[in-house]
Protein backbone atom coordinates (compact mmCIF):
# COMPACT_ATOMS: atom_id res chain seq x y z
CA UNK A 1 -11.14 -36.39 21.19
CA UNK A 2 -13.95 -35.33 23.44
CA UNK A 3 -17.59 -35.81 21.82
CA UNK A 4 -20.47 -34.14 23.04
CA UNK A 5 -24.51 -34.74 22.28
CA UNK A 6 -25.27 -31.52 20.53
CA UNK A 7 -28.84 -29.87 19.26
CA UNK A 8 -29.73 -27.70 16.39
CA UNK A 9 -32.72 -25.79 16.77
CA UNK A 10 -35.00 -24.69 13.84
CA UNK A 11 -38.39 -23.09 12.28
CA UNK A 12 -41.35 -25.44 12.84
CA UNK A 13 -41.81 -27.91 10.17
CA UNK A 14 -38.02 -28.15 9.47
CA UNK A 15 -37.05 -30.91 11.82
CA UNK A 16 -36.73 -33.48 9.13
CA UNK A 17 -35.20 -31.32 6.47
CA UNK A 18 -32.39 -31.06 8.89
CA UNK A 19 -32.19 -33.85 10.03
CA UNK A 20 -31.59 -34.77 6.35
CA UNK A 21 -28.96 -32.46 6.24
CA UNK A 22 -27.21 -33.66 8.89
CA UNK A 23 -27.15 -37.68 7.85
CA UNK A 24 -25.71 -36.22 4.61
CA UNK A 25 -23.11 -34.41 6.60
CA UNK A 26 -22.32 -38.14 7.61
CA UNK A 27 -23.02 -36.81 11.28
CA UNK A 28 -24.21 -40.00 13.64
CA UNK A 29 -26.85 -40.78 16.09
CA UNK A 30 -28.86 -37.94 14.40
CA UNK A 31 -32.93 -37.63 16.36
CA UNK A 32 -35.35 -35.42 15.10
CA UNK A 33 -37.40 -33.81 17.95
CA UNK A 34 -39.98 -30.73 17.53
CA UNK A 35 -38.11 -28.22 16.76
CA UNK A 36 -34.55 -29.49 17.13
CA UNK A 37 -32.47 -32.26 15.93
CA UNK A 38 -30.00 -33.74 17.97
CA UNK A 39 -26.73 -35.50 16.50
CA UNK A 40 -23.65 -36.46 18.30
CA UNK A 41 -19.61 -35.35 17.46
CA UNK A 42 -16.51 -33.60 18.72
CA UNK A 43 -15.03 -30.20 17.98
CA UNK A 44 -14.89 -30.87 13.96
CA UNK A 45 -18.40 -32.07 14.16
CA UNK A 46 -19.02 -28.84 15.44
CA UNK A 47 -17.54 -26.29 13.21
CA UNK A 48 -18.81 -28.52 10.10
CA UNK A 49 -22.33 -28.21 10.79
CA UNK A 50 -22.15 -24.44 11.98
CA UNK A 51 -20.13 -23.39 8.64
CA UNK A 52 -22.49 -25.59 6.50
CA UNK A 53 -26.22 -26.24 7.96
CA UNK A 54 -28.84 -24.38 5.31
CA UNK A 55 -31.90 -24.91 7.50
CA UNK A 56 -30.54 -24.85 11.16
CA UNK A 57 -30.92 -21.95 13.35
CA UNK A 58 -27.99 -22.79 15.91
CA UNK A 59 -25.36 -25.38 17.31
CA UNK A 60 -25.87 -26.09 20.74
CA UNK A 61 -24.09 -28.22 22.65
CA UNK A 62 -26.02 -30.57 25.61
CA UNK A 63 -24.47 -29.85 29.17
CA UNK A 64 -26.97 -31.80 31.10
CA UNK A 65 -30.56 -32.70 31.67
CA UNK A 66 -32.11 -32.90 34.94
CA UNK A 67 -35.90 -32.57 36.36
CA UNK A 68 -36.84 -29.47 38.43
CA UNK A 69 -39.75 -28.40 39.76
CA UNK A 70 -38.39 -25.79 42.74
CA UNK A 71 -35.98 -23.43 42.28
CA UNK A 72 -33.91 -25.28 44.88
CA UNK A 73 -33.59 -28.20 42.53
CA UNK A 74 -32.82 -25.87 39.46
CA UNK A 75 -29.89 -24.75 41.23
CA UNK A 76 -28.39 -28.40 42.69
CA UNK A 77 -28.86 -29.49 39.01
CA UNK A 78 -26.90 -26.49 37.13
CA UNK A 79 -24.50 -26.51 40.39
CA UNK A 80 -23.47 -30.19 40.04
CA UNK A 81 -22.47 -29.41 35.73
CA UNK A 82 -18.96 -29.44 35.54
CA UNK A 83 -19.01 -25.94 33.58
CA UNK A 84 -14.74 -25.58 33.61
CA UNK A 85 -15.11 -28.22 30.83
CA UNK A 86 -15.76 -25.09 28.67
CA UNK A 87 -15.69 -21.61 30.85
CA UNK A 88 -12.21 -20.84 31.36
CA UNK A 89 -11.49 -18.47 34.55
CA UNK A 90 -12.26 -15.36 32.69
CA UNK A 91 -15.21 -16.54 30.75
CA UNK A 92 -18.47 -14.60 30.46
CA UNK A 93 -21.59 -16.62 30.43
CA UNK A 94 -24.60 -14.89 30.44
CA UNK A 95 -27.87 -16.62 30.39
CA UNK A 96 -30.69 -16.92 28.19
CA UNK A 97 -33.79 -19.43 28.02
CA UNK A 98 -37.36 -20.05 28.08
CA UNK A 99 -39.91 -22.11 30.02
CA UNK A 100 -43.67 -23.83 29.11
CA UNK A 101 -45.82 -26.10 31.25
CA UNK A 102 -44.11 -25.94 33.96
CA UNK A 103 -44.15 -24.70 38.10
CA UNK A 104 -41.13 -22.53 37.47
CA UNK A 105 -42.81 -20.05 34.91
CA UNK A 106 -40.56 -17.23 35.48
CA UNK A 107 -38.47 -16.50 33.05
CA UNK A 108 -36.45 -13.88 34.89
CA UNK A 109 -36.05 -15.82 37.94
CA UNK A 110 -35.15 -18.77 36.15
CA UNK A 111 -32.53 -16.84 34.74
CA UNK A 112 -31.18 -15.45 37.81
CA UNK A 113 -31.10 -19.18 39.39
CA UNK A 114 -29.16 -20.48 36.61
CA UNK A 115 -26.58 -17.97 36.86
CA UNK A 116 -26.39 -18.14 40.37
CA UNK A 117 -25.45 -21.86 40.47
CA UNK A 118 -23.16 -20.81 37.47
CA UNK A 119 -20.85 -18.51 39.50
CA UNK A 120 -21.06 -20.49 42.92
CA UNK A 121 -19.88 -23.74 40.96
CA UNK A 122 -17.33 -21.78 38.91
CA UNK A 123 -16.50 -19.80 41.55
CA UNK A 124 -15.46 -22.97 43.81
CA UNK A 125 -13.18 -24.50 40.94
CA UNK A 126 -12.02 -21.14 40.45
CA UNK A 127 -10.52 -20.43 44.34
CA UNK A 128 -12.91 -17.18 43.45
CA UNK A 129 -15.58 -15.14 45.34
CA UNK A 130 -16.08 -13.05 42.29
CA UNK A 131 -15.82 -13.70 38.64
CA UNK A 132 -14.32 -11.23 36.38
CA UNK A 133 -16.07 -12.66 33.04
CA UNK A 134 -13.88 -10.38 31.38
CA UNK A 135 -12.90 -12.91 28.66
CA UNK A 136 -14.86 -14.28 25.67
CA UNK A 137 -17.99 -15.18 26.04
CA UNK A 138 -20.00 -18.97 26.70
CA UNK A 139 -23.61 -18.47 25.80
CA UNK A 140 -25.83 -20.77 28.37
CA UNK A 141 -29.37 -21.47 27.19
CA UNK A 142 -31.71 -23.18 29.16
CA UNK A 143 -35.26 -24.50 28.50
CA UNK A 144 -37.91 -25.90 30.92
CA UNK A 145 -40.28 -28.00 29.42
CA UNK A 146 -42.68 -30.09 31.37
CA UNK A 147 -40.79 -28.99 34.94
CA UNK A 148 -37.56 -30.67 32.66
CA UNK A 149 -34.73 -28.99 32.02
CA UNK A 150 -31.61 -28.88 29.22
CA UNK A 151 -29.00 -26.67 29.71
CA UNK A 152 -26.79 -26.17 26.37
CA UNK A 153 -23.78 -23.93 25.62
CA UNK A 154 -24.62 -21.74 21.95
CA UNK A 155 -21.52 -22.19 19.83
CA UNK A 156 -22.97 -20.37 17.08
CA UNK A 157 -23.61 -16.82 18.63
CA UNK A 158 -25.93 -15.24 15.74
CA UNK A 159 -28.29 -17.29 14.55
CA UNK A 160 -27.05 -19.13 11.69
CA UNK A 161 -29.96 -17.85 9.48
CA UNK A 162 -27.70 -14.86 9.65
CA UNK A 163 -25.51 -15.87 6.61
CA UNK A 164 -24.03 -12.29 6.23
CA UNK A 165 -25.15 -11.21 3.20
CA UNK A 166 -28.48 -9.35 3.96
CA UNK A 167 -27.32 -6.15 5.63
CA UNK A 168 -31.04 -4.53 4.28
CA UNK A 169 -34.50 -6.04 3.39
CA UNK A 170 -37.99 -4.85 2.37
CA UNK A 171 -40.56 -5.46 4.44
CA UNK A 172 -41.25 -8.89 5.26
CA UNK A 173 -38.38 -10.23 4.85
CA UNK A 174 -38.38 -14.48 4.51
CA UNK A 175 -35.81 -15.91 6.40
CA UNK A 176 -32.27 -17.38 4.88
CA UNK A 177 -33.14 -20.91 6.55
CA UNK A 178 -37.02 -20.89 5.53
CA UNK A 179 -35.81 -19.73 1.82
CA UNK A 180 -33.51 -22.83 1.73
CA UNK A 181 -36.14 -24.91 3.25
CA UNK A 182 -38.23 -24.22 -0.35
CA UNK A 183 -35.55 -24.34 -2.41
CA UNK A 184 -34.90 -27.86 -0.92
CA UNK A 185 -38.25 -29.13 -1.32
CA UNK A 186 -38.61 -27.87 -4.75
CA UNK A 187 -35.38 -30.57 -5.62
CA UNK A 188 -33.57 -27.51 -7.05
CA UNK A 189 -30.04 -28.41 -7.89
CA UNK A 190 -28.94 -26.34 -10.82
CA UNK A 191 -30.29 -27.91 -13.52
CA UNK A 192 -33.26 -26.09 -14.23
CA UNK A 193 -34.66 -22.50 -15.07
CA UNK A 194 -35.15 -21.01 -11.60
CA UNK A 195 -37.70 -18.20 -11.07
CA UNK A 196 -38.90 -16.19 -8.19
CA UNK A 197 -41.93 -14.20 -9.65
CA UNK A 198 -41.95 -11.63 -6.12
CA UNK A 199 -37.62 -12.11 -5.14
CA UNK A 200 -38.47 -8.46 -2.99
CA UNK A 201 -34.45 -8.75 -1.03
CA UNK A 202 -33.61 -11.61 -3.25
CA UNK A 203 -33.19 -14.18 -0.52
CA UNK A 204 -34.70 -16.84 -2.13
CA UNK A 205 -33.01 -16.69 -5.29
CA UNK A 206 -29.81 -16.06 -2.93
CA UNK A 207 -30.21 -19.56 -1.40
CA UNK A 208 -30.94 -21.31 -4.68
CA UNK A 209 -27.60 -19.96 -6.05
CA UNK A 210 -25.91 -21.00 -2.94
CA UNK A 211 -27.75 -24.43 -3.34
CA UNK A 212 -26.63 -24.76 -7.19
CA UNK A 213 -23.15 -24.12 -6.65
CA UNK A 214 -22.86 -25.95 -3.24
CA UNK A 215 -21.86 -23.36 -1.31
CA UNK A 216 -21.46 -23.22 2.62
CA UNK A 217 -23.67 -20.92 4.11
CA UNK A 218 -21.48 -20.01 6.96
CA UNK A 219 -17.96 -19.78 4.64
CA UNK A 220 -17.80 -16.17 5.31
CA UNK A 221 -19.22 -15.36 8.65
CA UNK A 222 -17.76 -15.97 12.09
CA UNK A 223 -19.32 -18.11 15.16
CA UNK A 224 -18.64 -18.08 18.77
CA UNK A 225 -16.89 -21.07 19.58
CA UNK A 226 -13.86 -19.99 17.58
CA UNK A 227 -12.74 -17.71 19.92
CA UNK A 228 -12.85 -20.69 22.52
CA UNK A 229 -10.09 -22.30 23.70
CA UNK A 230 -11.90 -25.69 24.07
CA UNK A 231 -12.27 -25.77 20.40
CA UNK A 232 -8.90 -26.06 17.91
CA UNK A 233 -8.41 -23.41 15.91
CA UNK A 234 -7.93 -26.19 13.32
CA UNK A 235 -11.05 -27.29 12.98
CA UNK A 236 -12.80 -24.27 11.68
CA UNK A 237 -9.48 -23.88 9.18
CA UNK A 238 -10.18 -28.05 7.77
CA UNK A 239 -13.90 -27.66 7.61
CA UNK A 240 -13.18 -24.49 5.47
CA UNK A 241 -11.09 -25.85 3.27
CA UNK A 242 -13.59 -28.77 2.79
CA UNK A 243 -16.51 -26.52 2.15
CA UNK A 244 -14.54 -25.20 -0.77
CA UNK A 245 -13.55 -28.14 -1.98
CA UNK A 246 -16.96 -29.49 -2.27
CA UNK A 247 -18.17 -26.29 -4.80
CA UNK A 248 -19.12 -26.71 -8.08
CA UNK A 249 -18.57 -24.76 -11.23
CA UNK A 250 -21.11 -23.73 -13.53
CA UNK A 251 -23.49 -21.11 -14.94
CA UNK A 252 -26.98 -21.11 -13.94
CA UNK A 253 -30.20 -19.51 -15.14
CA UNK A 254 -31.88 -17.71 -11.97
CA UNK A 255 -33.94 -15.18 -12.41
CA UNK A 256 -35.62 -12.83 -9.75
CA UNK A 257 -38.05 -10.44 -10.58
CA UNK A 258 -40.32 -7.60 -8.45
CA UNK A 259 -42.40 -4.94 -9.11
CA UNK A 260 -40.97 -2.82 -6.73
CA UNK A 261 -37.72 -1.14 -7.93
CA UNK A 262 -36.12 -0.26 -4.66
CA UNK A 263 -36.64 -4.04 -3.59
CA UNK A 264 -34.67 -4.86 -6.80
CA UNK A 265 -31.91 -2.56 -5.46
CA UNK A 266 -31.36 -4.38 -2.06
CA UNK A 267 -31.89 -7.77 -3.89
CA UNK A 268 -28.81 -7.12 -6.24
CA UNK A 269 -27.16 -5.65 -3.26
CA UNK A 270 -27.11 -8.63 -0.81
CA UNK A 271 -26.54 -10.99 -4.30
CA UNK A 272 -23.57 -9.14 -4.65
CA UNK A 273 -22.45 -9.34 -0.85
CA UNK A 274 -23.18 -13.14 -1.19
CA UNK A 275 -20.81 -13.77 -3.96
CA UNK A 276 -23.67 -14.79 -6.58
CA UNK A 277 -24.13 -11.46 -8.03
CA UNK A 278 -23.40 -13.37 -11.28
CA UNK A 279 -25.87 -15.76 -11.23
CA UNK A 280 -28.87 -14.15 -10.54
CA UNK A 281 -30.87 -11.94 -13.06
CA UNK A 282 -33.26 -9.53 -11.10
CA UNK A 283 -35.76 -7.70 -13.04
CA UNK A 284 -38.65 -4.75 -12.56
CA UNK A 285 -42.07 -6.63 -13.91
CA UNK A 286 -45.83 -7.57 -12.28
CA UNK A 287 -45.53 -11.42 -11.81
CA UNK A 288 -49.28 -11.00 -12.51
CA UNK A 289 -48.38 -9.89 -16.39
CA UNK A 290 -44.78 -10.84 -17.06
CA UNK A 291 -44.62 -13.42 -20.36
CA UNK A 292 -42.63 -16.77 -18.89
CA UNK A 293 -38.87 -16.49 -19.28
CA UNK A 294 -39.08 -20.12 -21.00
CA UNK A 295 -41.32 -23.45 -21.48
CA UNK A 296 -40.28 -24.87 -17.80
CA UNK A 297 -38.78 -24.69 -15.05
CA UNK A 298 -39.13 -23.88 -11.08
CA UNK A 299 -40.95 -21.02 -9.27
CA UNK A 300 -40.50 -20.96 -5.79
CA UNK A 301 -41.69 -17.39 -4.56
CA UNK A 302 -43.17 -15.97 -1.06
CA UNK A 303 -46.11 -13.70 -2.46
CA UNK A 304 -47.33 -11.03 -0.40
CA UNK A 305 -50.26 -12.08 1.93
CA UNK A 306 -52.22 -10.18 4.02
CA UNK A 307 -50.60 -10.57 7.36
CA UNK A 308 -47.75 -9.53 5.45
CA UNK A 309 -47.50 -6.62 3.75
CA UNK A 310 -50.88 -6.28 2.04
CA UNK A 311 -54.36 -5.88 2.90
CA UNK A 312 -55.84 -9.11 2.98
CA UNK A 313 -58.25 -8.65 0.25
CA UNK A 314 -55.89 -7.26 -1.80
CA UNK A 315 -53.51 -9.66 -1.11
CA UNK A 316 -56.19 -12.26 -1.73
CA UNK A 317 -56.89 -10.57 -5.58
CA UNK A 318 -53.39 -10.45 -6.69
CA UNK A 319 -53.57 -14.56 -6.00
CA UNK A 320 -56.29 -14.74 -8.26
CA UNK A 321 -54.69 -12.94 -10.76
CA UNK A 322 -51.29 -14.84 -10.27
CA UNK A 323 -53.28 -18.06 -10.58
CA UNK A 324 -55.08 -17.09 -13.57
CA UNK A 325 -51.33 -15.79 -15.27
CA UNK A 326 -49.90 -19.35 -14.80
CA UNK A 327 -53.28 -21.24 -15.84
CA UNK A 328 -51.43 -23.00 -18.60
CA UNK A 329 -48.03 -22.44 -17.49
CA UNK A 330 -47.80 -26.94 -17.24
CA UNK A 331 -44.22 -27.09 -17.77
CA UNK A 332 -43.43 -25.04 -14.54
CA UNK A 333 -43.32 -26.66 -11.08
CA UNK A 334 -44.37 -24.56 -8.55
CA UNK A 335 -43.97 -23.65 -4.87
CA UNK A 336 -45.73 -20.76 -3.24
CA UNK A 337 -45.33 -19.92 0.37
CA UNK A 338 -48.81 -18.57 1.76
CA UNK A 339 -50.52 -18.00 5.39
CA UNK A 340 -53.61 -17.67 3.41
CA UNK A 341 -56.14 -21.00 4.26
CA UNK A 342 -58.39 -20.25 1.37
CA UNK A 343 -54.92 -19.97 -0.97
CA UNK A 344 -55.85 -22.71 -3.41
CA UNK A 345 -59.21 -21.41 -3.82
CA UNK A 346 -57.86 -17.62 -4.55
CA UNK A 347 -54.95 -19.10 -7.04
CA UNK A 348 -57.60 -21.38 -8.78
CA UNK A 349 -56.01 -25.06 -8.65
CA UNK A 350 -55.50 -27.22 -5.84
CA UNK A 351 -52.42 -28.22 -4.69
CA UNK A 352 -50.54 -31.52 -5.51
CA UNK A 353 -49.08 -31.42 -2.10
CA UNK A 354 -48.97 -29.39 0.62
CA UNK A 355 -46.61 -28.72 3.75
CA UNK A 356 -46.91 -26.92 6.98
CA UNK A 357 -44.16 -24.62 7.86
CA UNK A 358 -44.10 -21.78 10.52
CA UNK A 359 -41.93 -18.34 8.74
CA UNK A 360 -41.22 -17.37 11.98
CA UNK A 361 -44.37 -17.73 14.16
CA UNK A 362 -46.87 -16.97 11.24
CA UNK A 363 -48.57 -20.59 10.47
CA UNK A 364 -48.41 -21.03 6.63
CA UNK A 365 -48.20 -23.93 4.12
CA UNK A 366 -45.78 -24.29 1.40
CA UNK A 367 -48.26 -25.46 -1.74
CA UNK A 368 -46.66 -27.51 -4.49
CA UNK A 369 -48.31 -27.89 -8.10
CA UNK A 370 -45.77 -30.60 -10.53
């Protein structure tokens, strides 16, 4: 079976945690790169780590790498890929990409050379002077980095933070893969007393019951390549089954809680779209007063901050008062998502560790106190 070099993309600050998850997926020849991990596999590969990658934003699939520093060498180099490996006669295959640091800084144009070398090579294998691209569709992607370019082919479509589940959110929401990013570095498997003191849409407590029970977070959501002929139909069926084989069984104590009530509605909403509806407790209370549900256990929350949703002094205050709530709360470990750089002064302890993360393109750290 054909095997390709193929690239997941993700949040700043992720690279390793998914490159993690991919060496446990038993994938091989897995790099971590800013920003993207590369591993290398075939069509089962593929569907494996779109249907069960926590912390990945995509699947993308390497069709070449050439330099280019003129827009006539842009187009010899996408020209010269043998794109009927994948694009069938009636395949759409629009464009997308980005460039940085490099002489062909046009987006647009870019875009429109890529495409053009698209059709004309298709085109010629085709017997066609116009493409219909009335079929299903091939995502190209192309980034210019450096006057280097990748071209990849998106097998994912939506981004696989999409999981499915969060049809509404509050404001600010935290993404699915940066939720399951904290829940990973907090070692939360199930065993322990799981709280998140401001849940808002309950994603974080989402992707900790996910986590506990060892559930895929693609299972019930659809990706692009499966409408591709390229790809058995097979292989999305067996890496199904697998996921479900691999679930556990169990009850769990997770607990959300919020002090706004309509948050609490959308939280129990999306927990029930997500199949954990059971699992998760969500509760009206001010993390700032609320007695602890027990001795110990593990708070992993995203407080609001002000770039967020509050004004920054505010924002700033309700840290202090947080900090002061959980003085003598030793038996808890925490971690607490914050852009704010004077956060450990504000909460009133300094943190064991910290970790550098981007929640979308807002810097923040991830502080740890166990």
């Amino acid at each position: 079976m054909e095997r390709w070099t193929m690239a997941v993309p993700c949040l700043f600050g992720l690279e390793g945690l998914v490159g993690d998850e991919l060496r446990r997926m038993g994938m091989e020849d897995v790099r971590v790169e800013d920003r993207r991990v590369f591993f290398t596999g075939g069509a089962a590969e593929l569907a494996r780590a779109n249907i069960g990658l926590r912390m990945g934003e995509r699947v993308m699939i390497l069709l070449a790498r050439f330099p280019a520093r003129s827009f006539e060498e842009l187009y010899q180099g996408v020209k010269a890929i043998p794109l009927e490996r994948f694009v069938p006669r009636e395949g759409a295959f629009p464009v997308k990409g980005y460039s940085l640091d490099s002489q062909l800084h046009s987006v647009p144009d870019c875009q429109s050379i890529v495409k053009k070398a698209a059709v004309d090579h298709l085109g010629a294998h085709y017997g066609l002077t116009w493409l219909p691209e009335t079929g299903e569709t091939y995502q190209l992607r192309f980034s210019i980095m450096k006057d280097h370019v990748e071209l990849f082919l998106d097998t994912s479509g939506v981004s696989l933070h999409k999981r499915g589940y969060r049809r509404e959110a509050n404001l600010a929401p935290l993404h699915e893969t940066m939720a399951a990013a904290m829940v990973n570095l907090a070692r939360y498997r199930g065993r322990d007393f799981f709280w998140d003191p401001f849940c808002g849409s309950g994603t974080i407590c989402i992707e900790a019951a996910m986590i506990a029970l060892n559930r895929a977070p693609g299972l019930n959501r659809s990706f692009m390549a499966q409408k591709w002929s390229c790809v058995p139909e097979t292989v999305w069926q067996q890496a199904r089954t697998e996921a479900l084989d691999r679930e556990y069984r169990g009850e769990y104590h997770i607990l959300g809680s919020d002090i706004d009530p309509a948050s609490l509605e959308i939280a129990q909403q999306n927990a029930r779209k997500a199949g954990v509806g059971r699992l998760i407790e969500f509760r009206e209370a001010d993390a700032t007063r609320e007695s602890l549900p027990c001795d110990c256990g593990v708070i992993v929350c995203n407080p609001p901050y002000g770039e967020r949703m509050l004004e920054q002094r505010s924002a700033q205050q309700l840290m202090r008062q947080f900090g002061r709530h959980l003085r003598f709360a030793d038996g808890w470990k925490k971690y607490i998502i914050s852009s704010e750089p004077e956060f450990e002064h504000y909460f009133g302890k300094q943190a064991t560790k910290k970790r550098k993360l981007y929640n979308g393109r807002l810097q923040c750290n991830v502080y740890m106190y166990f």
